[in-house]
PDB file of N, CA and C in Angstrom:
ATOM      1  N   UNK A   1      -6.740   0.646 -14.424  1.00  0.00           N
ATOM      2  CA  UNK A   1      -6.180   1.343 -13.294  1.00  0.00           C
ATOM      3  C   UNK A   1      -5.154   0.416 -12.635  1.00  0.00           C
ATOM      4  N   UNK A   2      -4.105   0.867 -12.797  1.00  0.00           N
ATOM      5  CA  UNK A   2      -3.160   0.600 -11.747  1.00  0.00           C
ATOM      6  C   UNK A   2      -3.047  -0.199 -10.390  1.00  0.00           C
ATOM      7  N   UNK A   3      -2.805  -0.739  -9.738  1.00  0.00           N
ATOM      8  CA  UNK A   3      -2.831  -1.315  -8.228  1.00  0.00           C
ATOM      9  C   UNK A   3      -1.244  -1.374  -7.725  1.00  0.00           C
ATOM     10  N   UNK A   4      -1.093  -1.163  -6.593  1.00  0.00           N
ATOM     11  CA  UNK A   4      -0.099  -2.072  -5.867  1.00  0.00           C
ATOM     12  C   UNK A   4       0.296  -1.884  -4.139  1.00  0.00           C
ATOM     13  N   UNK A   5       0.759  -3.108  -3.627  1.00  0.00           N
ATOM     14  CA  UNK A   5       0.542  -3.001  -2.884  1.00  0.00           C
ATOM     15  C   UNK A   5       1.814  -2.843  -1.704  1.00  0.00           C
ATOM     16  N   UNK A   6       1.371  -1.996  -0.272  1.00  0.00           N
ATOM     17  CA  UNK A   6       2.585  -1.341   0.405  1.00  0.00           C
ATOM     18  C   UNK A   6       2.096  -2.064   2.006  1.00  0.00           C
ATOM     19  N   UNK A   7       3.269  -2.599   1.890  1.00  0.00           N
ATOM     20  CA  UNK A   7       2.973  -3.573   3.581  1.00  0.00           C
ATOM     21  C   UNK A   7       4.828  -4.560   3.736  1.00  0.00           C
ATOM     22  N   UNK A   8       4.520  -5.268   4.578  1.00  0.00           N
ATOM     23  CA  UNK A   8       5.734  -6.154   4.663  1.00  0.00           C
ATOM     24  C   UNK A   8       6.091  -7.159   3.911  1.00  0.00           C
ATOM     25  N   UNK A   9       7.140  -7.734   3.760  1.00  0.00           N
ATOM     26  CA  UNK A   9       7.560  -8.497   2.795  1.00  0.00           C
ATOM     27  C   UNK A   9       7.305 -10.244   2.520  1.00  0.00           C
ATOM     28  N   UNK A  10       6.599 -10.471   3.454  1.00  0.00           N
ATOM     29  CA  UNK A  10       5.562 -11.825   3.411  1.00  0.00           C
ATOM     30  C   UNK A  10       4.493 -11.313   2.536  1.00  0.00           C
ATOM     31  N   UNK A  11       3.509 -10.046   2.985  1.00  0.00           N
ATOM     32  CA  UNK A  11       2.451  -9.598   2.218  1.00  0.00           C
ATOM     33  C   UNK A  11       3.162  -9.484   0.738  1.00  0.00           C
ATOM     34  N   UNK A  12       3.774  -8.656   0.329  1.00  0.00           N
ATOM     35  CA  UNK A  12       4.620  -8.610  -1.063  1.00  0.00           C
ATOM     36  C   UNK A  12       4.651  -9.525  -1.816  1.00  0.00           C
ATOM     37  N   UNK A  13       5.481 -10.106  -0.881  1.00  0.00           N
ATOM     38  CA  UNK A  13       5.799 -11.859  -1.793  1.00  0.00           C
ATOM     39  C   UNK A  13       4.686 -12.574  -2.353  1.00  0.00           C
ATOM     40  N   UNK A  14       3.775 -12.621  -1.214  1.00  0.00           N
ATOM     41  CA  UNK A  14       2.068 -13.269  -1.229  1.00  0.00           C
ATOM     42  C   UNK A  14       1.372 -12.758  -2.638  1.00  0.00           C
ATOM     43  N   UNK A  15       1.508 -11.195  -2.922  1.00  0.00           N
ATOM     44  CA  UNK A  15       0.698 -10.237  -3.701  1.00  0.00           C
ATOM     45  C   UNK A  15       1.301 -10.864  -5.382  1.00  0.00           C
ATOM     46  N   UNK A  16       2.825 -10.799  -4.734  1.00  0.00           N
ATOM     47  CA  UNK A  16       3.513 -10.801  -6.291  1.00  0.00           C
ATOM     48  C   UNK A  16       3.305 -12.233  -7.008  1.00  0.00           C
ATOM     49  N   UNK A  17       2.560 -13.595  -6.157  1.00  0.00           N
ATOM     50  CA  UNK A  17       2.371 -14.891  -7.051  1.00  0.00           C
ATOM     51  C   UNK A  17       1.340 -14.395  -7.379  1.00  0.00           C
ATOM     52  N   UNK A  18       0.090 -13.703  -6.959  1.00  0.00           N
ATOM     53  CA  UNK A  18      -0.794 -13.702  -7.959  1.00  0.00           C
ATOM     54  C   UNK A  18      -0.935 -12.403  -8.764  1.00  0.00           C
ATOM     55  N   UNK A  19       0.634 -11.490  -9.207  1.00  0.00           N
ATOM     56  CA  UNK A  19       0.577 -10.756 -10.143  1.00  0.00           C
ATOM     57  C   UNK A  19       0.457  -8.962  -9.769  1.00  0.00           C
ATOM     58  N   UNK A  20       0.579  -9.432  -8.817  1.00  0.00           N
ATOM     59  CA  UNK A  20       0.079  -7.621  -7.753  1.00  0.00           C
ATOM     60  C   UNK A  20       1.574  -7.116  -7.202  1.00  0.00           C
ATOM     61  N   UNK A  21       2.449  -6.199  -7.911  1.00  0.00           N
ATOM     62  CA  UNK A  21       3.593  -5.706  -7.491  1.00  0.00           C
ATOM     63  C   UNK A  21       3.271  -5.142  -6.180  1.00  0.00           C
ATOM     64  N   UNK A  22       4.665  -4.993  -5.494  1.00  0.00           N
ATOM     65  CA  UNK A  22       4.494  -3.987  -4.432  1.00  0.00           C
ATOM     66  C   UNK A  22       5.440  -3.320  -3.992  1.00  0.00           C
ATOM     67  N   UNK A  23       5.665  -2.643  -2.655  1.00  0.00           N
ATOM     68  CA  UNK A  23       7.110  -2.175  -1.798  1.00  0.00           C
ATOM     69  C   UNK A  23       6.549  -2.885  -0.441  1.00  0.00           C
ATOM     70  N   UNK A  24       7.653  -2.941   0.003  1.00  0.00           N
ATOM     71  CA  UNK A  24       7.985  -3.118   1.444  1.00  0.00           C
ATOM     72  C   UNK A  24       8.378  -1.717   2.379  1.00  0.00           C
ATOM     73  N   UNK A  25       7.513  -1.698   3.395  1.00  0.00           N
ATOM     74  CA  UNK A  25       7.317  -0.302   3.700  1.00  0.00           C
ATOM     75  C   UNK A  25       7.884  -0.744   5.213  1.00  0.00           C
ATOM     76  N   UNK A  26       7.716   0.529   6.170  1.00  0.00           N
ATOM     77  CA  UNK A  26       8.091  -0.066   7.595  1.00  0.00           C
ATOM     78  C   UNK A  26       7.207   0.916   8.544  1.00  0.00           C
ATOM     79  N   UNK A  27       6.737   1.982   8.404  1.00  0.00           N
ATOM     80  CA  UNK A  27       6.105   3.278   8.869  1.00  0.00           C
ATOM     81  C   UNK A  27       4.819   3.618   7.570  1.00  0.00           C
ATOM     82  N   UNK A  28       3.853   4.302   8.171  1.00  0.00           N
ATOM     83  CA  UNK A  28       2.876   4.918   7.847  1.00  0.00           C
ATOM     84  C   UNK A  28       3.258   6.722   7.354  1.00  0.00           C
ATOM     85  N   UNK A  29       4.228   6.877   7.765  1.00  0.00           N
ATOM     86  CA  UNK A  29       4.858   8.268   7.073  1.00  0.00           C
ATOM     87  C   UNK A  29       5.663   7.693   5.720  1.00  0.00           C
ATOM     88  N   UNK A  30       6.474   6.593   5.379  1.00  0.00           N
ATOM     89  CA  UNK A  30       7.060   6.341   4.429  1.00  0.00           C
ATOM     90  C   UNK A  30       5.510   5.776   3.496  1.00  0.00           C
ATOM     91  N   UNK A  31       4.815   4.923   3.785  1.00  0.00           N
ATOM     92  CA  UNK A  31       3.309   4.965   3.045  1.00  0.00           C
ATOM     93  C   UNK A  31       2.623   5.988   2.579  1.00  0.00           C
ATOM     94  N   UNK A  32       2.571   7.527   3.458  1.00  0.00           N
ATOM     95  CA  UNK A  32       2.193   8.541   2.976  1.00  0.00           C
ATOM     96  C   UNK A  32       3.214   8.937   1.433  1.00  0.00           C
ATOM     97  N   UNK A  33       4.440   8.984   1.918  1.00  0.00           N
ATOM     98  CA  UNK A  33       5.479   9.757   0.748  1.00  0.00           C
ATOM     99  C   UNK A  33       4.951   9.132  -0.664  1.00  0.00           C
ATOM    100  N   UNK A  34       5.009   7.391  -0.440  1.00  0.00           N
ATOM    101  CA  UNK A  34       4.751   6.688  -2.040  1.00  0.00           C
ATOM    102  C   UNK A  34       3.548   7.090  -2.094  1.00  0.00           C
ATOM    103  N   UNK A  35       2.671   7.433  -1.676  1.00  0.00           N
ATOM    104  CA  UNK A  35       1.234   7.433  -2.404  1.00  0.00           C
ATOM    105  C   UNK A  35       1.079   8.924  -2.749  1.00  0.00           C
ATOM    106  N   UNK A  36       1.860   9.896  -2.321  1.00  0.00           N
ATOM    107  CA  UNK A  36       1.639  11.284  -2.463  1.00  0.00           C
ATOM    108  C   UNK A  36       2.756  11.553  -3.821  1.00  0.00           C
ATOM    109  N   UNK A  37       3.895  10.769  -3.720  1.00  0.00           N
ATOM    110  CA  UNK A  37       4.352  10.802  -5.135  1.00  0.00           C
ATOM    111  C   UNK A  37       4.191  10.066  -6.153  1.00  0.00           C
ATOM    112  N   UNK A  38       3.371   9.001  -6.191  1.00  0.00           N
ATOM    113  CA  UNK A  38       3.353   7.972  -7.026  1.00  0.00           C
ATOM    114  C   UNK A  38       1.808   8.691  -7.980  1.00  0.00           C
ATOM    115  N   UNK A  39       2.148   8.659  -9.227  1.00  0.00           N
ATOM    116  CA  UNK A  39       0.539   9.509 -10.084  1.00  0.00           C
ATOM    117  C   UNK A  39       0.583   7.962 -10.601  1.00  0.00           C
ATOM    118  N   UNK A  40       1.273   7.085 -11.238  1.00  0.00           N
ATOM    119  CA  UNK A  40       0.839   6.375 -12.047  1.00  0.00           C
ATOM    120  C   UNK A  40      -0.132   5.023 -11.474  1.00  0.00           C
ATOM    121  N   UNK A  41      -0.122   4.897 -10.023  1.00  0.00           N
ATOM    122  CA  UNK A  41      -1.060   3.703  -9.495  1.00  0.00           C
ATOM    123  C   UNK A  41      -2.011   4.556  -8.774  1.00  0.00           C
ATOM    124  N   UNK A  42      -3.864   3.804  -9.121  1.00  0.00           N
ATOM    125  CA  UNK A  42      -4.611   4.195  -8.506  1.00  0.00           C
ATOM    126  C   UNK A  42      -5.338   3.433  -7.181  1.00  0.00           C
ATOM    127  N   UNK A  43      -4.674   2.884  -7.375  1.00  0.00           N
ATOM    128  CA  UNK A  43      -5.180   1.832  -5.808  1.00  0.00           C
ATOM    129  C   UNK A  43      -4.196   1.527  -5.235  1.00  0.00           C
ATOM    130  N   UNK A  44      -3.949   1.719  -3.952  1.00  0.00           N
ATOM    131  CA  UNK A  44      -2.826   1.108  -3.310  1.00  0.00           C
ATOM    132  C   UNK A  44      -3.516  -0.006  -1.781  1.00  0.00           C
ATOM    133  N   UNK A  45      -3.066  -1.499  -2.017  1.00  0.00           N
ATOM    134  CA  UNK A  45      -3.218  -2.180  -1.002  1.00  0.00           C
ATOM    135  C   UNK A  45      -2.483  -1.911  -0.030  1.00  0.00           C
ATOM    136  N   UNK A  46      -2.466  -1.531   1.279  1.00  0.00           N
ATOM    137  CA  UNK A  46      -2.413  -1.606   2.443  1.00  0.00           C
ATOM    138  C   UNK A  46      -2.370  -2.157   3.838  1.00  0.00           C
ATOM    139  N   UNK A  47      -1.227  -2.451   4.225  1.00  0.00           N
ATOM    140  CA  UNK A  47      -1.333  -3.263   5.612  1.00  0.00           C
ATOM    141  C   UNK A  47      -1.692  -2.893   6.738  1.00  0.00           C
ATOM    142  N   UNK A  48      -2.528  -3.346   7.727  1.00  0.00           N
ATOM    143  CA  UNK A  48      -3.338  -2.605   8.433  1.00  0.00           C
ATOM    144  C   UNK A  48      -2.265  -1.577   9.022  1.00  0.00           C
ATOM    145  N   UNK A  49      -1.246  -2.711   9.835  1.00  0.00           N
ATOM    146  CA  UNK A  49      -0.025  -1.774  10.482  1.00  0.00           C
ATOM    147  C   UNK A  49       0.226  -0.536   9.963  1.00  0.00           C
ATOM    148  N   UNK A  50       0.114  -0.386   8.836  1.00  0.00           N
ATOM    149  CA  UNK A  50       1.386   1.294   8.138  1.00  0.00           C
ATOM    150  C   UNK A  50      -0.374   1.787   8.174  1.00  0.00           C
ATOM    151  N   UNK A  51      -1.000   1.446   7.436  1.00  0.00           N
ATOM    152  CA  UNK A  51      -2.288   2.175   7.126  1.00  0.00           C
ATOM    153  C   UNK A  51      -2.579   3.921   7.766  1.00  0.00           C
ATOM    154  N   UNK A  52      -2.110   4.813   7.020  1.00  0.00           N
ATOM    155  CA  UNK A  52      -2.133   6.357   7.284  1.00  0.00           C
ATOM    156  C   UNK A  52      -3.747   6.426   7.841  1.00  0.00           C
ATOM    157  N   UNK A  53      -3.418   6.695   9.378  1.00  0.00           N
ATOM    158  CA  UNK A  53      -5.154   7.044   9.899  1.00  0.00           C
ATOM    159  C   UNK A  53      -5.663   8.535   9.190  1.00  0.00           C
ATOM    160  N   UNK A  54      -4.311   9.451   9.450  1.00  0.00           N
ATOM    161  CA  UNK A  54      -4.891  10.941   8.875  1.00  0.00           C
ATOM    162  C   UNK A  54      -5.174  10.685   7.180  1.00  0.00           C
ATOM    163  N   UNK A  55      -5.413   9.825   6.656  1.00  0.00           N
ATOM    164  CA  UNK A  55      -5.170   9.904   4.706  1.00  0.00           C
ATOM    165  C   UNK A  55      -6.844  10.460   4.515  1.00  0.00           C
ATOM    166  N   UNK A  56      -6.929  11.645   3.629  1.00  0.00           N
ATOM    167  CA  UNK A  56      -8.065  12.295   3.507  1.00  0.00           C
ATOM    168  C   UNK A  56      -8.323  12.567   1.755  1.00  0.00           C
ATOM    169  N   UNK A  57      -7.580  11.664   1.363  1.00  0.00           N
ATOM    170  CA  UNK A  57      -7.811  12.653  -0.311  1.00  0.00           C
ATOM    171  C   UNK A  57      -8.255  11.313  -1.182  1.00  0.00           C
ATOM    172  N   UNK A  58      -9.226  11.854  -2.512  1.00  0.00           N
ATOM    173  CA  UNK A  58     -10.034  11.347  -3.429  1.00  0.00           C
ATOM    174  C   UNK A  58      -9.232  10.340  -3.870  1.00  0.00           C
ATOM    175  N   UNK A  59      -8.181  10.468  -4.192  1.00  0.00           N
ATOM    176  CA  UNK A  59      -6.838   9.806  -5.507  1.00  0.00           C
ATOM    177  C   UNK A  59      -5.912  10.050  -4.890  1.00  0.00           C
ATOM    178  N   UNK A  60      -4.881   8.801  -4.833  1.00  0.00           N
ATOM    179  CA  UNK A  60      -5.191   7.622  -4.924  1.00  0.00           C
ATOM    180  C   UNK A  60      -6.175   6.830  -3.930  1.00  0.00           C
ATOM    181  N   UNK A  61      -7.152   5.717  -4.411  1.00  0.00           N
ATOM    182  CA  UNK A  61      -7.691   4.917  -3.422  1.00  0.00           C
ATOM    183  C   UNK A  61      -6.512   4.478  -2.474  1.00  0.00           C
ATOM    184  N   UNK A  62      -7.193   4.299  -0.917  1.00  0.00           N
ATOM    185  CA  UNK A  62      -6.316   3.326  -0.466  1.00  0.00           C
ATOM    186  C   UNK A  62      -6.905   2.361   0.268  1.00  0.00           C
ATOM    187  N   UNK A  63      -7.017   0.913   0.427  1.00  0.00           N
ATOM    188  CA  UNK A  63      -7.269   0.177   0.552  1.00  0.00           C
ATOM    189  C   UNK A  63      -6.752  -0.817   1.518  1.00  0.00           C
ATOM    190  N   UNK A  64      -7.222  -0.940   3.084  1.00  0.00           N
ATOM    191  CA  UNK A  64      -6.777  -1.226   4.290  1.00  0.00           C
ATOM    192  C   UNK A  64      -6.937  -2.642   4.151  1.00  0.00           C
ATOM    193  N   UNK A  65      -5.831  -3.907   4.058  1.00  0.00           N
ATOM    194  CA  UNK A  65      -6.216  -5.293   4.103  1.00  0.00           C
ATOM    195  C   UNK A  65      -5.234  -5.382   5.430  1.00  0.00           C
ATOM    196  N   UNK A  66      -5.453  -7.080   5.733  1.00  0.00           N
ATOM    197  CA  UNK A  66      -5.101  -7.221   7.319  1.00  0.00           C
ATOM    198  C   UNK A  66      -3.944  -7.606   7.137  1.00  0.00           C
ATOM    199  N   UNK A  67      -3.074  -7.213   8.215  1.00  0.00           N
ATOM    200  CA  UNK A  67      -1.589  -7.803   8.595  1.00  0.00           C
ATOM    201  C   UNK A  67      -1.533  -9.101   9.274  1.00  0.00           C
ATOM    202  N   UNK A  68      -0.572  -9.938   9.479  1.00  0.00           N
ATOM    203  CA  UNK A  68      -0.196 -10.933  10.152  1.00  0.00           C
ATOM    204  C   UNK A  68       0.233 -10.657  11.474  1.00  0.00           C
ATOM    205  N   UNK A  69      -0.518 -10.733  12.238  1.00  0.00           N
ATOM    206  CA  UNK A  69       0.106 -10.388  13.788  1.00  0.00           C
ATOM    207  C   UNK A  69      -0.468 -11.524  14.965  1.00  0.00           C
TER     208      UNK A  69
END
C-alpha cells in the first residue's frame, strides 16, 4: 500500500530523507481535493494544521501527525 504525505515543506523534506514522498499543501480544502482524487495512495500522512476535521470515509486512511508550531 501506498503512503504519502500532505503538510508543509519542512515536514516534506523531513518525510522525503527517509523515503516517504509528499505535497506541500496550505488549506485543509486543498488536502480534501488530493485525497478525494488520488486512487493510487492508501495512506496519507497529515499535518495536524490542514488535517480535514469533516473527513468521514473508509479509503483512503488518513493519518493526523503533529505540526511544528
Amino acid at each position: 500500500m501506498k503512503a504519502e504525505v500532505l503538510g508543509n515543506e519542512k515536514t516534506i523534506i523531513s518525510f522525503a530523507l527517509a523515503g516517504i514522498g509528499g505535497k506541500i499543501v496550505s488549506s485543509k480544502e486543498e488536502v480534501l481535493k488530493i485525497v478525494k482524487s488520488n486512487k493510487e495512495v492508501g495512506v496519507f500522512l497529515v499535518v495536524d494544521e490542514y488535517f480535514p476535521s469533516n473527513y468521514e470515509e473508509d479509503f483512503p486512511i488518513l493519518v493526523r501527525i503533529p505540526g511544528r508550531q
